[in-house]
Structures are given as C-alpha cells and as structure tokens.
N, C-alpha and C. Protein backbone atom coordinates (compact mmCIF):
# COMPACT_ATOMS: atom_id res chain seq x y z
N UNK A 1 -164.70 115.66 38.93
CA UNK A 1 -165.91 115.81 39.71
C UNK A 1 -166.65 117.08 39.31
N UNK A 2 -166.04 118.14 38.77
CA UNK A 2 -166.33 119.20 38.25
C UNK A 2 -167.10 118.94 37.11
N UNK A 3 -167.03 118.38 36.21
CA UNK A 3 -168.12 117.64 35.21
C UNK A 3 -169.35 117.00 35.70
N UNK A 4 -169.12 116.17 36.96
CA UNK A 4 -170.47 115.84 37.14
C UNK A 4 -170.72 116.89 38.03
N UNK A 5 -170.85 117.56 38.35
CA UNK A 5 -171.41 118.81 39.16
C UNK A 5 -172.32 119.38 38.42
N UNK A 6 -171.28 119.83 37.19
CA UNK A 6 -171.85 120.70 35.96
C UNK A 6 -173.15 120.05 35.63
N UNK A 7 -173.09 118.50 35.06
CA UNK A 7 -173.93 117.83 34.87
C UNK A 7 -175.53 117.57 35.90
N UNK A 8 -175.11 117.60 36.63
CA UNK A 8 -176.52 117.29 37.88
C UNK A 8 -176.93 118.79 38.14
N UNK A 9 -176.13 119.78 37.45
CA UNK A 9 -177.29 121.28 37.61
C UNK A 9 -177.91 121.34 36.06
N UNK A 10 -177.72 120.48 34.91
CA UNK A 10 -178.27 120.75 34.25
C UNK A 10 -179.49 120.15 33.74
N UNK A 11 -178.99 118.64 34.24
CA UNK A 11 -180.09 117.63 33.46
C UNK A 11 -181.84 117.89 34.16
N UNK A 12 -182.50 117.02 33.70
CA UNK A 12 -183.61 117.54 34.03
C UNK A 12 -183.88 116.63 34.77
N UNK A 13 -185.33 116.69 35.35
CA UNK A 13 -185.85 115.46 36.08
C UNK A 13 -185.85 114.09 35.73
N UNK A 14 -186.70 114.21 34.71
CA UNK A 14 -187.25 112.83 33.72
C UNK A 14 -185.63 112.10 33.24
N UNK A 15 -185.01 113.06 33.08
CA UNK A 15 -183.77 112.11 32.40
C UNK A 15 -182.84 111.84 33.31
N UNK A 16 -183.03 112.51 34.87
CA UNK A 16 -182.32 111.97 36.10
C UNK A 16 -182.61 110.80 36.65
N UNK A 17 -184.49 110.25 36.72
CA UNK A 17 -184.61 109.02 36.96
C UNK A 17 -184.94 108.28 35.81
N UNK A 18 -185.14 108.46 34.61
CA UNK A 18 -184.77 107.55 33.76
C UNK A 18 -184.26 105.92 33.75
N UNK A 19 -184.64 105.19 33.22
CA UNK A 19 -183.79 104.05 33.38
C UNK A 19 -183.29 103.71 32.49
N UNK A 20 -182.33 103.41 32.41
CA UNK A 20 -181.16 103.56 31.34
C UNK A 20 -180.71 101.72 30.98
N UNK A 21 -180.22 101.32 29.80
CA UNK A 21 -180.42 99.99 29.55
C UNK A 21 -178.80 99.76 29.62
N UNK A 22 -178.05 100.49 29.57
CA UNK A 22 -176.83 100.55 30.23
C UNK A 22 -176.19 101.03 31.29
N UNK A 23 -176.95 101.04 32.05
CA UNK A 23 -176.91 100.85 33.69
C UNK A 23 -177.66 99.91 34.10
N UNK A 24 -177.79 98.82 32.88
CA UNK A 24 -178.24 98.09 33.77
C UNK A 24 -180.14 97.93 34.19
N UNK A 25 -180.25 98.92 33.12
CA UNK A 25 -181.89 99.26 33.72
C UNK A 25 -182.34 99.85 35.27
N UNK A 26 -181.26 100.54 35.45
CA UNK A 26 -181.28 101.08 36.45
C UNK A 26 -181.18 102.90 36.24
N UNK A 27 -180.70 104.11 37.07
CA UNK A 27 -180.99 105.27 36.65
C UNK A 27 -180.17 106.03 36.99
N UNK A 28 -179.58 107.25 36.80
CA UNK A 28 -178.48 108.19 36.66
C UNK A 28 -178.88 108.49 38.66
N UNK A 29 -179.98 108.92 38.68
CA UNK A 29 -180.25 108.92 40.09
C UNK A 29 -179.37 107.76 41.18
N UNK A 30 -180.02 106.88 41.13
CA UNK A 30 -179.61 105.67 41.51
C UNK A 30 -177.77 105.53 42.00
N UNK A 31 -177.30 105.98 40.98
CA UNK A 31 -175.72 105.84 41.12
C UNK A 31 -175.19 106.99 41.32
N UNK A 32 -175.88 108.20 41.16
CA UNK A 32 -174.77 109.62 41.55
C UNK A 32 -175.64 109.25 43.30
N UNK A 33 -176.76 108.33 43.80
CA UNK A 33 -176.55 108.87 45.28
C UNK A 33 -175.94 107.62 45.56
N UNK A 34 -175.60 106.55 45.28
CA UNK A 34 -174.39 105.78 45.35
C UNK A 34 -173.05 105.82 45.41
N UNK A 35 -172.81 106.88 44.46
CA UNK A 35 -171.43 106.94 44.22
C UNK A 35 -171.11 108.42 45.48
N UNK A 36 -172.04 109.26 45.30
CA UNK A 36 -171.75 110.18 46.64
C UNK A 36 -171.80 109.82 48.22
N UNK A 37 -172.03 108.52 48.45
CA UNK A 37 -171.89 108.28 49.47
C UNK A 37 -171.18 107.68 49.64
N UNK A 38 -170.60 106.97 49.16
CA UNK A 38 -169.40 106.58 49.12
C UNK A 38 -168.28 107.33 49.29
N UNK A 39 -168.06 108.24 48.55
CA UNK A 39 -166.74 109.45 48.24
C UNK A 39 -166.94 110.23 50.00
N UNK A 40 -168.39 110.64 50.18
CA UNK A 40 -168.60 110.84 51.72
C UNK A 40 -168.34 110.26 52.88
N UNK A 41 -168.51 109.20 52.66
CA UNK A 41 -168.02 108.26 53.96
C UNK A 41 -166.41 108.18 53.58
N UNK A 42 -165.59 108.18 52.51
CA UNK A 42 -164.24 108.15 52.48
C UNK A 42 -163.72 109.55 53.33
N UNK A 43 -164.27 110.75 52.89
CA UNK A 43 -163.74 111.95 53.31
C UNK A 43 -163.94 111.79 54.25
N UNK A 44 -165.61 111.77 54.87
CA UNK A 44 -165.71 112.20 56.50
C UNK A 44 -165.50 110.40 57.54
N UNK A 45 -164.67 109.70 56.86
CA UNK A 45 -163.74 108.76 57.83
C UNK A 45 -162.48 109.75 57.81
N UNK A 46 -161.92 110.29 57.17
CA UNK A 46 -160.68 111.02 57.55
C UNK A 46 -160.20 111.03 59.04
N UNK A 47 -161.30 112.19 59.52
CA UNK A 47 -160.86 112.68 60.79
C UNK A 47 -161.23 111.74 61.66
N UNK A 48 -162.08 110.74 61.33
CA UNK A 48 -162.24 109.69 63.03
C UNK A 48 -161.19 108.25 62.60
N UNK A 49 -160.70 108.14 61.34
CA UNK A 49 -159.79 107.54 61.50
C UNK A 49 -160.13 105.58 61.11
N UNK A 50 -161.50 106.11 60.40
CA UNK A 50 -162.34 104.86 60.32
C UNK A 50 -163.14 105.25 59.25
N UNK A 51 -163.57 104.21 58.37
CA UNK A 51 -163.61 104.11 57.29
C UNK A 51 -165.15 103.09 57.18
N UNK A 52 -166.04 103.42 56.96
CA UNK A 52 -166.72 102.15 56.86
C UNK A 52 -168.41 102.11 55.88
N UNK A 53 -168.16 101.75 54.87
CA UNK A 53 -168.79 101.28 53.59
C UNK A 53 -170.61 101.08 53.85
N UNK A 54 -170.34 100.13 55.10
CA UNK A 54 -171.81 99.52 55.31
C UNK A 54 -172.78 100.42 56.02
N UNK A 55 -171.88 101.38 56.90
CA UNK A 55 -172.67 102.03 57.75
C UNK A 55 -173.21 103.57 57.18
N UNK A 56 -173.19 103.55 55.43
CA UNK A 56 -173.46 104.99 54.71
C UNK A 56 -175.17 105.46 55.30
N UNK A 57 -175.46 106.07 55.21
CA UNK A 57 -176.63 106.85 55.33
C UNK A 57 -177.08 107.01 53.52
N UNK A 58 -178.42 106.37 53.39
CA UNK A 58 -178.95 106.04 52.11
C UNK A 58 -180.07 107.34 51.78
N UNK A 59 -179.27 108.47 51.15
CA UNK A 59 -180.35 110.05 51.78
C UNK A 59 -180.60 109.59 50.14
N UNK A 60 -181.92 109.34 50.46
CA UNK A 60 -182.85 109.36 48.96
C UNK A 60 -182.77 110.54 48.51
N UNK A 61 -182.89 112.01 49.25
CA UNK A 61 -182.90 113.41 48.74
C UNK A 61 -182.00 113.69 47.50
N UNK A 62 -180.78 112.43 47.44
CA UNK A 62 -180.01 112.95 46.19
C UNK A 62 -180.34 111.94 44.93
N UNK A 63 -181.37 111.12 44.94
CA UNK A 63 -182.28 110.48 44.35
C UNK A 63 -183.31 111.93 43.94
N UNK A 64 -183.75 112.23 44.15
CA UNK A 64 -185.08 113.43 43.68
C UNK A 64 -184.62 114.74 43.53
N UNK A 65 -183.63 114.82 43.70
CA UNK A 65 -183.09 116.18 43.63
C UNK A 65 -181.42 116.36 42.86
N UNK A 66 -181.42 116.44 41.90
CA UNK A 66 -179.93 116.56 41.21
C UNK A 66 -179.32 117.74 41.51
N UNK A 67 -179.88 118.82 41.72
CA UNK A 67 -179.37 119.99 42.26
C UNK A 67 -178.69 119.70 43.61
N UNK A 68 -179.61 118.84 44.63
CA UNK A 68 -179.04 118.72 45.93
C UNK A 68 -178.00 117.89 45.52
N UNK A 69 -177.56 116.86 44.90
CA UNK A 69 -176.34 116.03 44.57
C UNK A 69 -175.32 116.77 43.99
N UNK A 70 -176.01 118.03 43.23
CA UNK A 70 -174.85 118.95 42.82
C UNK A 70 -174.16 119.51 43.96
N UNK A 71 -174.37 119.75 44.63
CA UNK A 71 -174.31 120.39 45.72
C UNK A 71 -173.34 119.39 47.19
N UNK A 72 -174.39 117.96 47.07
CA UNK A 72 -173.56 117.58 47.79
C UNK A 72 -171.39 117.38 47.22
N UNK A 73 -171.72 117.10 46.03
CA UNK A 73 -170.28 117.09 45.50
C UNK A 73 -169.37 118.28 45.65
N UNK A 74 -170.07 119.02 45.32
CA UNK A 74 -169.39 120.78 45.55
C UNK A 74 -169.09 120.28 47.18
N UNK A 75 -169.07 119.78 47.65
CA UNK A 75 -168.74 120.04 49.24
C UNK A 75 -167.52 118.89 49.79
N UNK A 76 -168.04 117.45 48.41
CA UNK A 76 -167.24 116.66 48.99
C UNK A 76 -166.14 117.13 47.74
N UNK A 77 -166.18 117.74 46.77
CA UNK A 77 -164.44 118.58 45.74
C UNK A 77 -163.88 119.15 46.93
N UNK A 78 -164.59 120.23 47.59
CA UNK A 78 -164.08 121.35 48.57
C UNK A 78 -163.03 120.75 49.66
N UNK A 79 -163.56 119.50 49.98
CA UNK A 79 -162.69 118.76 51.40
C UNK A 79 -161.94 117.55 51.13
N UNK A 80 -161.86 117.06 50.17
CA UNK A 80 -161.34 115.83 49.61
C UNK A 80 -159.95 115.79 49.74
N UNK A 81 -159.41 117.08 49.64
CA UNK A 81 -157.73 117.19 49.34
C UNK A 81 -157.38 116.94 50.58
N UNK A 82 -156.45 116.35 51.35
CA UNK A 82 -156.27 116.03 52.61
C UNK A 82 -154.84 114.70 52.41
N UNK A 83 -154.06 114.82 53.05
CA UNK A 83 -152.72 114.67 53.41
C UNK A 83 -152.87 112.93 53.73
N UNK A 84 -152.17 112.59 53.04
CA UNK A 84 -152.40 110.43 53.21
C UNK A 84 -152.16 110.24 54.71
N UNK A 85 -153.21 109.28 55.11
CA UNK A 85 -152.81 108.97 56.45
C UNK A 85 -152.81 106.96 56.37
N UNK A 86 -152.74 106.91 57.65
CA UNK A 86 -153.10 105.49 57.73
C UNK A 86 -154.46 105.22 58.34
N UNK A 87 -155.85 104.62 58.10
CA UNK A 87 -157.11 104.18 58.39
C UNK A 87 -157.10 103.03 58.88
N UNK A 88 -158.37 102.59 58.88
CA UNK A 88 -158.92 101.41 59.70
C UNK A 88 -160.12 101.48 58.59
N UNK A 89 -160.42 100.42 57.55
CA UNK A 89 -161.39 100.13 56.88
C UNK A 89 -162.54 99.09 57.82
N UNK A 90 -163.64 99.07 57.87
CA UNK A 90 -164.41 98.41 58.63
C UNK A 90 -165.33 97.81 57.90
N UNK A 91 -165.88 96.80 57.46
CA UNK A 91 -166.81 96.04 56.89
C UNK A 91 -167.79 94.66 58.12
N UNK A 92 -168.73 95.06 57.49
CA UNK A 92 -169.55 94.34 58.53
C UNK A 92 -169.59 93.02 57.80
N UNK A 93 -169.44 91.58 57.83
CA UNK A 93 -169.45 90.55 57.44
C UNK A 93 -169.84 88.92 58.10
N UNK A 94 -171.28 88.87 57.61
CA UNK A 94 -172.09 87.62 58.20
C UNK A 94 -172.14 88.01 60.03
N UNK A 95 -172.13 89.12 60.09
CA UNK A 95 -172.19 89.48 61.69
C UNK A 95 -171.32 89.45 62.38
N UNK A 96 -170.59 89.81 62.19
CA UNK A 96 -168.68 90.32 62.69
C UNK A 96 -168.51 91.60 61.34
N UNK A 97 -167.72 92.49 62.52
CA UNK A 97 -166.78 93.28 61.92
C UNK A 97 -165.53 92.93 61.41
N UNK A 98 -165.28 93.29 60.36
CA UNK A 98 -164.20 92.97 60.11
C UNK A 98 -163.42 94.62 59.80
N UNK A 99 -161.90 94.58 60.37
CA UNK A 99 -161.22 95.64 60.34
C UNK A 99 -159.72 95.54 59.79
N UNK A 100 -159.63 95.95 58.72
CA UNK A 100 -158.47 96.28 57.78
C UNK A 100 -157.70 97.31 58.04
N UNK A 101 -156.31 97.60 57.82
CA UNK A 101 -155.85 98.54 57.33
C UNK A 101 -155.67 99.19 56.36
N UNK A 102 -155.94 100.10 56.05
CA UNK A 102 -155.83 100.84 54.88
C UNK A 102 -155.30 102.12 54.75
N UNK A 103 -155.50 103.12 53.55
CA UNK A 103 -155.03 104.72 53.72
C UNK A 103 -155.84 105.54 52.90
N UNK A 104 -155.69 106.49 53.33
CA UNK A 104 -156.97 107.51 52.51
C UNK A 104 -156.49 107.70 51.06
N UNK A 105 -155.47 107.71 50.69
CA UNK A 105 -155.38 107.74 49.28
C UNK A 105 -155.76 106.40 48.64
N UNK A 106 -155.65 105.43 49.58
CA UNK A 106 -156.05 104.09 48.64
C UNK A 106 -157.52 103.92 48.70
N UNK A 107 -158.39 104.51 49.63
CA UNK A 107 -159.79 104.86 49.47
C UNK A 107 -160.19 105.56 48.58
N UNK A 108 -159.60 106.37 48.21
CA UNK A 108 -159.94 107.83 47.17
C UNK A 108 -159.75 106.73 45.74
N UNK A 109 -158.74 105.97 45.54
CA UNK A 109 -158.05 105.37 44.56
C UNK A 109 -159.53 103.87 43.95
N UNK A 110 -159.88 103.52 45.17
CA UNK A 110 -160.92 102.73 45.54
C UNK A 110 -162.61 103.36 44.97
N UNK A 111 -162.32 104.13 45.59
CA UNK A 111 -163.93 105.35 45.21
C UNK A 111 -163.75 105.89 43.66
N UNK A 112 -162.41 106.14 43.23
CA UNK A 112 -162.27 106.37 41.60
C UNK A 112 -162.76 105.11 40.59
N UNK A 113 -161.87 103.99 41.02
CA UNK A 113 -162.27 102.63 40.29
C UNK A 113 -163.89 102.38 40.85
N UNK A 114 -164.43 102.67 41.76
CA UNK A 114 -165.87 102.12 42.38
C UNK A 114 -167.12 103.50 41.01
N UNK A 115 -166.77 104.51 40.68
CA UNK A 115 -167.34 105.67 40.04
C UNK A 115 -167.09 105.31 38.48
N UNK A 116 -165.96 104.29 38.35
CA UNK A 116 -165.86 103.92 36.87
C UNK A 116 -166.99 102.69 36.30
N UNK A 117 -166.85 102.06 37.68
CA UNK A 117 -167.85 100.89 37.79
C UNK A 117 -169.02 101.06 37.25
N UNK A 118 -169.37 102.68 37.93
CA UNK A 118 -170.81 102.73 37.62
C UNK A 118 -171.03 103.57 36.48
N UNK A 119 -170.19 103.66 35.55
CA UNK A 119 -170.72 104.42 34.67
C UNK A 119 -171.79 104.04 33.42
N UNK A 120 -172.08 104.31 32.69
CA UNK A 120 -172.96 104.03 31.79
C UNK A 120 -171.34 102.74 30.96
N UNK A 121 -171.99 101.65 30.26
CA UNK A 121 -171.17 101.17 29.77
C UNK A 121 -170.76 101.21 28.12
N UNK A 122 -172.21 102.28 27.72
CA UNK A 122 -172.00 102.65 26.37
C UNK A 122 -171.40 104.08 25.98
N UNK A 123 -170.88 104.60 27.16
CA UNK A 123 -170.60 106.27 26.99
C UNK A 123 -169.44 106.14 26.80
C-alpha cells in the first residue's frame, strides 16, 4: 500500500483521470476511489462488527484529488493491523439483506484479490 501512496502523491492530474485502454477504458481515478472504499469499509466494520460492501459512501473527492487518496490510504496502512475476529458480512440482495459470516482477515484477503482485480491488465 506504501507504493500506491507513493504513487497518488506523485502522478499528475491529467494522467490520474486519464482513461486507460486497460482498465477497461476506464481511469486510475476511478479504481484507487473504488478500491479505497472498500479496504475502508473492511477496517471501519472492525469495531461494529459488520461488514457491508453496498452501503460504502462514493466520496468523489478521491476521484479529483490523488493527494486526498494519498492520504486517505496513509490512514487506512495506519489502522488495518488489527487482531482476526469473527464478522457479519452484509449484502443487500434484490431487497433483502443478506448476512454471512465471515472474519476480518478473510475480508482483508478479499480486498487484496478485489485490488488485483483492478489493476491495469498490461502492467
């Protein structure tokens, strides 16, 4: 995570929203505020013990701002380390909740394979 940190204080604007033909035609923007909300909602389910994917908060700010995404990561490296527990994964589906069990390391494990997903597929 320390690499992309490094990375989102350096790149520039133009090549943050960029659209890239291996992403899909989509943009470096696009997926670092994807992929940080994700890793966010894993950490800060920790302490309530609930886990849930659908209900992320979509802060465009880390869309227009790579510095602020730098930043948000610096915060989710800082708190991430945290002791395996047992969760409650929650997914909203055709209008029912649906509620799983799960564990924070298998979220973290989940959010690693979900960050590989999105990577560029020619890098």
């Amino acid at each position: 995570m320390q690499t992309q940190i490094s990375f989102l204080e350096k790149i520039c604007i133009a090549d943050y929203i960029k659209k890239i033909q291996s992403l899909g035609y989509s943009s470096i923007d696009c997926h670092t505020r994807h992929i940080a909300e994700f890793l966010q909602i894993a950490v800060d389910g920790y302490d309530l013990g609930i886990i849930n994917y659908d209900h992320r908060k979509r802060n465009l700010k880390l869309e227009n701002e790579p510095t602020f995404a730098a930043d948000i990561f610096s915060k989710i490296l800082n708190s991430i380390e945290k002791p395996n527990k047992h969760l409650e994964l929650q997914q909203d589906f055709e209008g029912e909740n649906i509620e799983i069990q799960t564990t924070y390391f298998r979220e973290l494990l989940y959010n690693i394979e979900h960050c590989i997903h999105h990577q560029p597929k020619n890098f």
